[in-house]
N, C-alpha and C. Protein backbone atom coordinates (compact mmCIF):
# COMPACT_ATOMS: atom_id res chain seq x y z
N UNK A 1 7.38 15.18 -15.61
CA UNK A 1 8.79 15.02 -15.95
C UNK A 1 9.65 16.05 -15.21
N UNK A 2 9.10 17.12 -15.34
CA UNK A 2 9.63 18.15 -14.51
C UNK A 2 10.39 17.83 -12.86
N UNK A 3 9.70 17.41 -12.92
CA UNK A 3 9.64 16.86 -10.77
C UNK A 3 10.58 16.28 -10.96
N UNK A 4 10.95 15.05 -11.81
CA UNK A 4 11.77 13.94 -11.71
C UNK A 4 13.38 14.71 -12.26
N UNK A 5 13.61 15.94 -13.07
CA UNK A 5 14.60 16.41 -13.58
C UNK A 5 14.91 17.56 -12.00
N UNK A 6 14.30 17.87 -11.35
CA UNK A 6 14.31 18.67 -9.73
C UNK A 6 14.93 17.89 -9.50
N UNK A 7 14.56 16.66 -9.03
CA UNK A 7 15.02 15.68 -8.40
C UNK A 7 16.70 14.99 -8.20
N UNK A 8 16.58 15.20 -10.03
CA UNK A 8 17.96 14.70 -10.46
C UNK A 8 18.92 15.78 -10.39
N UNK A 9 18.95 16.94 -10.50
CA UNK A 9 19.11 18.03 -10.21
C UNK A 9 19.77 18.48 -8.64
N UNK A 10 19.17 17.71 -7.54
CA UNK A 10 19.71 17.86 -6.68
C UNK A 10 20.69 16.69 -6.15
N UNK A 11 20.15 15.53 -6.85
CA UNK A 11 21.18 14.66 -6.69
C UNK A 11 22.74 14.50 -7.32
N UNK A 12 23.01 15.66 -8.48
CA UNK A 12 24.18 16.12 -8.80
C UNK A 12 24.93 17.03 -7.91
N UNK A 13 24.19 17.89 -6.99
CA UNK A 13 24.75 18.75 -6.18
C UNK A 13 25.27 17.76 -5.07
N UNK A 14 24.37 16.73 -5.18
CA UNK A 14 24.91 15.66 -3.84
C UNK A 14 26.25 15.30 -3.95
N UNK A 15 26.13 15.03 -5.41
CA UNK A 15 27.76 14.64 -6.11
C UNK A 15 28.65 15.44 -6.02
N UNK A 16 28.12 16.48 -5.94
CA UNK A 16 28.75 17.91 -6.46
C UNK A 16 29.81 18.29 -4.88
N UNK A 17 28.85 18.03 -3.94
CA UNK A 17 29.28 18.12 -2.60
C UNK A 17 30.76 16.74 -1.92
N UNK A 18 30.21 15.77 -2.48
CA UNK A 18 31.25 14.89 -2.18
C UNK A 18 32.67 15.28 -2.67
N UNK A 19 32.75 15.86 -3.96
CA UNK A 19 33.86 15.96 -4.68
C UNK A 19 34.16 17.63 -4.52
N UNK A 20 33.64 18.38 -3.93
CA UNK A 20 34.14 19.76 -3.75
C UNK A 20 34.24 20.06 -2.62
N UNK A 21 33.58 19.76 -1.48
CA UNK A 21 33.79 20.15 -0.42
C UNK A 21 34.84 19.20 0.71
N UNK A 22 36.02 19.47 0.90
CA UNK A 22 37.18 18.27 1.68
C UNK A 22 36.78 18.22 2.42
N UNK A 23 36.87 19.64 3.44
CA UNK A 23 36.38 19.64 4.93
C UNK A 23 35.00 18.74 5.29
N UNK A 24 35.30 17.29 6.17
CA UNK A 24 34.20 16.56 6.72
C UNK A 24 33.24 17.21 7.10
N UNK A 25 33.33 18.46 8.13
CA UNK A 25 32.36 19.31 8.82
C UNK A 25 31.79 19.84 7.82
N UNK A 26 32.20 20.73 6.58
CA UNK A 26 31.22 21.52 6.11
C UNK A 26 30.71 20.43 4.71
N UNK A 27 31.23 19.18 4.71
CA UNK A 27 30.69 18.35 3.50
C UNK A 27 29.18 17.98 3.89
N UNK A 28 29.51 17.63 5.29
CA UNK A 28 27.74 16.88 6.25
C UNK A 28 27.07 18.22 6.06
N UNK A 29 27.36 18.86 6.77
CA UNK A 29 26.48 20.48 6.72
C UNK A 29 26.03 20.51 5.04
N UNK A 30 26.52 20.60 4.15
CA UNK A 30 26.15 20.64 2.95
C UNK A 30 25.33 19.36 2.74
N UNK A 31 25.31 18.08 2.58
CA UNK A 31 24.66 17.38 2.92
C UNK A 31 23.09 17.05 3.05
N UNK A 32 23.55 17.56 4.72
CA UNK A 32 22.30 17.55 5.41
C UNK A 32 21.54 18.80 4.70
N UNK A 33 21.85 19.83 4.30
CA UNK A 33 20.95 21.14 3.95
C UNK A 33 20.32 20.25 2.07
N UNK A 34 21.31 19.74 1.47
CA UNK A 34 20.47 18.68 0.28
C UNK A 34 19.64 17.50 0.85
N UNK A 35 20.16 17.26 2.05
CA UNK A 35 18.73 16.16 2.20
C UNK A 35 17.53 17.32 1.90
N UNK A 36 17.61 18.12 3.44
CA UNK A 36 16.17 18.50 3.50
C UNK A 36 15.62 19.26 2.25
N UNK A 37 16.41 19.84 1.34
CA UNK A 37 15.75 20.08 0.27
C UNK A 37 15.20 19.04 -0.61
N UNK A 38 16.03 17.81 -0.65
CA UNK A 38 15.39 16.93 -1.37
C UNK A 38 14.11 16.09 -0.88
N UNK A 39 14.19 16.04 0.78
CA UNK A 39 12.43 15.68 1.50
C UNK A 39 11.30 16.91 1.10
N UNK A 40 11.86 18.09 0.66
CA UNK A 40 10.55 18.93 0.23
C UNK A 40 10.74 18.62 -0.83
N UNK A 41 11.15 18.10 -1.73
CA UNK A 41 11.09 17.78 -3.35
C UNK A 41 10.25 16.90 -3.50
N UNK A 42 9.85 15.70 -2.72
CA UNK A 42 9.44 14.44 -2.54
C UNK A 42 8.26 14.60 -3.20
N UNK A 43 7.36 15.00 -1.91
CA UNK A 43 5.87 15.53 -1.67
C UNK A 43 5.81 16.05 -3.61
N UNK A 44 6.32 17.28 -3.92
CA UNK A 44 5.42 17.51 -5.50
C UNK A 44 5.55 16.20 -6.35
N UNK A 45 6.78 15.67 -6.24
CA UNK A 45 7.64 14.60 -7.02
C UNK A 45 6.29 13.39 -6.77
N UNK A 46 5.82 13.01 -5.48
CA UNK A 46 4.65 11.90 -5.24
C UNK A 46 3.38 12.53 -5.95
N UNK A 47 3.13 13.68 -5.80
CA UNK A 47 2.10 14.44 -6.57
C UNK A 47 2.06 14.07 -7.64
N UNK A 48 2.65 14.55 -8.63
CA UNK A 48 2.97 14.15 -9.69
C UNK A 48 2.70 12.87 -10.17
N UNK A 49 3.56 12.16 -9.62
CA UNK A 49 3.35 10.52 -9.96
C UNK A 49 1.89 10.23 -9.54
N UNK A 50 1.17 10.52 -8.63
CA UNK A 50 -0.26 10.01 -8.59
C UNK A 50 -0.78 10.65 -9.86
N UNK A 51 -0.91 11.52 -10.68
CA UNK A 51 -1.48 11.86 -11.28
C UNK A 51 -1.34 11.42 -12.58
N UNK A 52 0.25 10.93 -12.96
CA UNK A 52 0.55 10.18 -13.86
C UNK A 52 -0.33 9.19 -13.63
N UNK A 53 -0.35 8.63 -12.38
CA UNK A 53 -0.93 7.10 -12.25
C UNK A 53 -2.48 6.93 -12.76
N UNK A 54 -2.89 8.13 -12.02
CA UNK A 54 -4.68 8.75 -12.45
C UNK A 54 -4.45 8.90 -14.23
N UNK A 55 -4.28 9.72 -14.46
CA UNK A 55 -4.38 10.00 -15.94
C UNK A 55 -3.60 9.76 -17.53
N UNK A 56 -2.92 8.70 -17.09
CA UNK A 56 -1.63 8.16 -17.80
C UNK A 56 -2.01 6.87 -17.82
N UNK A 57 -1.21 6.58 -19.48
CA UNK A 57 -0.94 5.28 -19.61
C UNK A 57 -0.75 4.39 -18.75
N UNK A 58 -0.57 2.80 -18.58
CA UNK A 58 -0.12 2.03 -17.40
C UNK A 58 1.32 2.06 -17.20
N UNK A 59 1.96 1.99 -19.20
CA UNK A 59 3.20 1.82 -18.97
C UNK A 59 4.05 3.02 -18.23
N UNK A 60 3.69 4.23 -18.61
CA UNK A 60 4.04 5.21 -18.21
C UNK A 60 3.75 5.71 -16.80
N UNK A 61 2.77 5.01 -16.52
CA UNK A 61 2.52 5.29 -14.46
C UNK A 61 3.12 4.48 -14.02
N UNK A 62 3.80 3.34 -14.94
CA UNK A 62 4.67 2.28 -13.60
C UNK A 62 6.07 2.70 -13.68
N UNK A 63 6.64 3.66 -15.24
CA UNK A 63 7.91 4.23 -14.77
C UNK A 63 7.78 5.22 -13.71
N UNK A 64 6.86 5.98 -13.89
CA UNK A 64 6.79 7.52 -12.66
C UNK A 64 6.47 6.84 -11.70
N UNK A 65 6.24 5.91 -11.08
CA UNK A 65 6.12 4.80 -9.90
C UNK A 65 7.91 4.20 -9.36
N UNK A 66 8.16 3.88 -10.62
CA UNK A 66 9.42 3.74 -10.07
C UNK A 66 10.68 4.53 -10.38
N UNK A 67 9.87 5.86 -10.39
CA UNK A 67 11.28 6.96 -10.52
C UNK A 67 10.73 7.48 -8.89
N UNK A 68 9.80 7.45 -8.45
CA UNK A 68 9.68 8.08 -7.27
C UNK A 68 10.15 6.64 -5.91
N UNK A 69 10.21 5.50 -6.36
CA UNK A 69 10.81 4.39 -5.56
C UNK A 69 11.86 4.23 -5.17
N UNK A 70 12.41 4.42 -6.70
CA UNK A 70 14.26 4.89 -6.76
C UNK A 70 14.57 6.14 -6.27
N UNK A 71 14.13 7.47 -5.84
CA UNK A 71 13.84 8.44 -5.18
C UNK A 71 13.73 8.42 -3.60
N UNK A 72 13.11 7.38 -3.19
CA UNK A 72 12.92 7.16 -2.11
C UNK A 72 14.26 6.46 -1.43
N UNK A 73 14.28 5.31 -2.22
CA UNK A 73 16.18 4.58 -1.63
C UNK A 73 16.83 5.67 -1.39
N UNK A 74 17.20 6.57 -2.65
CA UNK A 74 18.52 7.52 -2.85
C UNK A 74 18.62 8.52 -1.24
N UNK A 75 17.21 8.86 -1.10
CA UNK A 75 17.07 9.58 -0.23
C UNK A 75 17.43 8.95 1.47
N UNK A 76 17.05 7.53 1.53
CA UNK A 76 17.06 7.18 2.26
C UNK A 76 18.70 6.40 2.49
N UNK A 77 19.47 6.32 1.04
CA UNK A 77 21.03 6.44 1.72
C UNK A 77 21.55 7.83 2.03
N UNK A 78 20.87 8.98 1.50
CA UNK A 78 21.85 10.36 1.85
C UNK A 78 21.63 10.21 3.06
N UNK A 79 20.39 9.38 3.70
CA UNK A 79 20.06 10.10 4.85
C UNK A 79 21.41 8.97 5.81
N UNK A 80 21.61 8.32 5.42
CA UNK A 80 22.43 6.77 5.96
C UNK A 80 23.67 7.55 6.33
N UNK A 81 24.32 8.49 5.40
CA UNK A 81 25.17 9.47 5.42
C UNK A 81 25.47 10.15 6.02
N UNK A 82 24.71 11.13 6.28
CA UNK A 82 24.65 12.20 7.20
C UNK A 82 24.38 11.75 8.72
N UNK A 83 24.38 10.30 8.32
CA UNK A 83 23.90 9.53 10.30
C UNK A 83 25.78 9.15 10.43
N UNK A 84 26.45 9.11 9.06
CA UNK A 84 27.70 9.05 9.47
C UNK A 84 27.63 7.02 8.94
N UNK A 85 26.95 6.13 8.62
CA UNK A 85 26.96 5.15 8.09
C UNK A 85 28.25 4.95 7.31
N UNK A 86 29.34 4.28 7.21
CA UNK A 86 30.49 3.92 6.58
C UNK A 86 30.40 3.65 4.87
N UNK A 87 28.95 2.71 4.85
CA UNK A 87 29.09 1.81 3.38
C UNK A 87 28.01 2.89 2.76
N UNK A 88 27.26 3.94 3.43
CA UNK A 88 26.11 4.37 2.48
C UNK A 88 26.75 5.21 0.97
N UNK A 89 27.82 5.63 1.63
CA UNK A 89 27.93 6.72 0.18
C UNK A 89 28.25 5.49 -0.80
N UNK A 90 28.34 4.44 -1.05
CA UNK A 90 28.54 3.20 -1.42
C UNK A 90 26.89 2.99 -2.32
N UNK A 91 26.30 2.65 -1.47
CA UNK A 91 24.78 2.70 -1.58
C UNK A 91 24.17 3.60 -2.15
N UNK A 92 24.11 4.97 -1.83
CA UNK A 92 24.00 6.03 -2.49
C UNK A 92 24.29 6.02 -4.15
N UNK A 93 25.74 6.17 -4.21
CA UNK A 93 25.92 6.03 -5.92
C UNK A 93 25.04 4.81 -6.58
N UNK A 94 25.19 3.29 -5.90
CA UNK A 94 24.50 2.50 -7.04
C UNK A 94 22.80 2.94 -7.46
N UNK A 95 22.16 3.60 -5.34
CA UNK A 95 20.69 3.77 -5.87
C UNK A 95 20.69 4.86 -6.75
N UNK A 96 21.84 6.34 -6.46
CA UNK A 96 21.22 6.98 -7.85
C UNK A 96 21.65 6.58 -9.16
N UNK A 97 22.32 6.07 -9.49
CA UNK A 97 22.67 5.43 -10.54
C UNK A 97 21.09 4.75 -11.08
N UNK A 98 20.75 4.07 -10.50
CA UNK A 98 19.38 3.20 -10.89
C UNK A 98 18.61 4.53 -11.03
N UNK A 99 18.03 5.72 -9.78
CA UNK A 99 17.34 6.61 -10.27
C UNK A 99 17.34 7.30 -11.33
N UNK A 100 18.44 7.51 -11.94
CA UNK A 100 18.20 8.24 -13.32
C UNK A 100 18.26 7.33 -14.31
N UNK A 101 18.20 5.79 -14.34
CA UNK A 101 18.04 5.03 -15.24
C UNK A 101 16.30 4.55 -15.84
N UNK A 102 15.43 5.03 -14.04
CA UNK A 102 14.55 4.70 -13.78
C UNK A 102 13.80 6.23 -14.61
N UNK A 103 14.46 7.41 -14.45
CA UNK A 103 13.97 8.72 -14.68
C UNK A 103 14.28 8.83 -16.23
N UNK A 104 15.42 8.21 -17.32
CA UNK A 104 15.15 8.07 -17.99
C UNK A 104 14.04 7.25 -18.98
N UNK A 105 13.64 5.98 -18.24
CA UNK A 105 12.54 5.12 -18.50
C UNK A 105 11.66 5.90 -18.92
N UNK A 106 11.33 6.52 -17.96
CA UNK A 106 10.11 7.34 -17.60
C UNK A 106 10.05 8.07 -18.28
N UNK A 107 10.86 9.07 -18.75
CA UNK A 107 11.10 10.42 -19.72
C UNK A 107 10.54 9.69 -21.50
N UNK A 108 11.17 8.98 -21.49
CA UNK A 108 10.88 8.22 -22.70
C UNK A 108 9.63 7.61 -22.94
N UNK A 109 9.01 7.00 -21.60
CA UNK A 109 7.59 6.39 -21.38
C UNK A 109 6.48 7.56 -21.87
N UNK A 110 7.09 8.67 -21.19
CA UNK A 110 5.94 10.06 -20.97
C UNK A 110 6.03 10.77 -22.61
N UNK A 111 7.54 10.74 -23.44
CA UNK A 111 7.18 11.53 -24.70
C UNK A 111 6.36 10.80 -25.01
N UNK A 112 6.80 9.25 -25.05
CA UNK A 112 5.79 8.53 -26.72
C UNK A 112 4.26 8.59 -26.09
N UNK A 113 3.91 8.50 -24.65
CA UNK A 113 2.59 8.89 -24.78
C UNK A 113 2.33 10.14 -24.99
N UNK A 114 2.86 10.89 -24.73
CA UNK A 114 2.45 12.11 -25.55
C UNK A 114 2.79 12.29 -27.36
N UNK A 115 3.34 11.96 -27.52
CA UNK A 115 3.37 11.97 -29.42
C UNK A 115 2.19 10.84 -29.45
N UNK A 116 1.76 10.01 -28.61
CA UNK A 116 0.52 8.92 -29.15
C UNK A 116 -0.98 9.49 -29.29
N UNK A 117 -0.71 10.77 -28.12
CA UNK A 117 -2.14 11.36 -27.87
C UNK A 117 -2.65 12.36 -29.23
């Protein structure tokens, strides 16, 4: 759960950046420095989820399956962004929107198996 609240975590700063920073030049620069933190987030964030997948319920390995899917889009519109893409920041909000819908799933999937164990 941890990984997936990192995750979300940096995708508020993403937000955080659209709406605080005016200047175009230093909004991308900010940006681009949250992508690459969020491509090293990935890697523990996939960790994680395999292990959910290994040692977890089904229901609960197919939300941490698709909190790291929805993870993957989000990432792959910031990146649409920072290439300067017109419609991504468009794209962006609806996929994280779905990611933390997907990360709540999951959060909820992971207590009740744990209150089940």
């Amino acid at each position: 759960m941890q990984r997936s609240h990192d995750t979300a975590e940096l995708y508020w700063k993403v937000s955080d950046a659209f709406l605080q920073t005016p200047d175009p030049q230093q909004q991308l620069a900010r940006l681009e420095e949250l992508r690459v933190e969020l491509r090293e987030a990935y890697a523990p964030l996939m960790q994680s989820v395999r292990v959910v997948a290994l040692e977890g319920p089904a229901a609960t390995a197919d939300a941490a399956q698709a909190v790291q899917d929805a993870a993957l889009k989000v990432n792959q519109c910031l990146w649409h962004i920072t290439r300067g893409d017109a419609d991504a920041r468009d794209r962006f909000d609806v996929a994280e929107a779905a990611y933390r819908q997907c990360q709540a799933r999951f959060v909820e999937r992971a207590r009740a198996a744990t209150e089940a164990s």
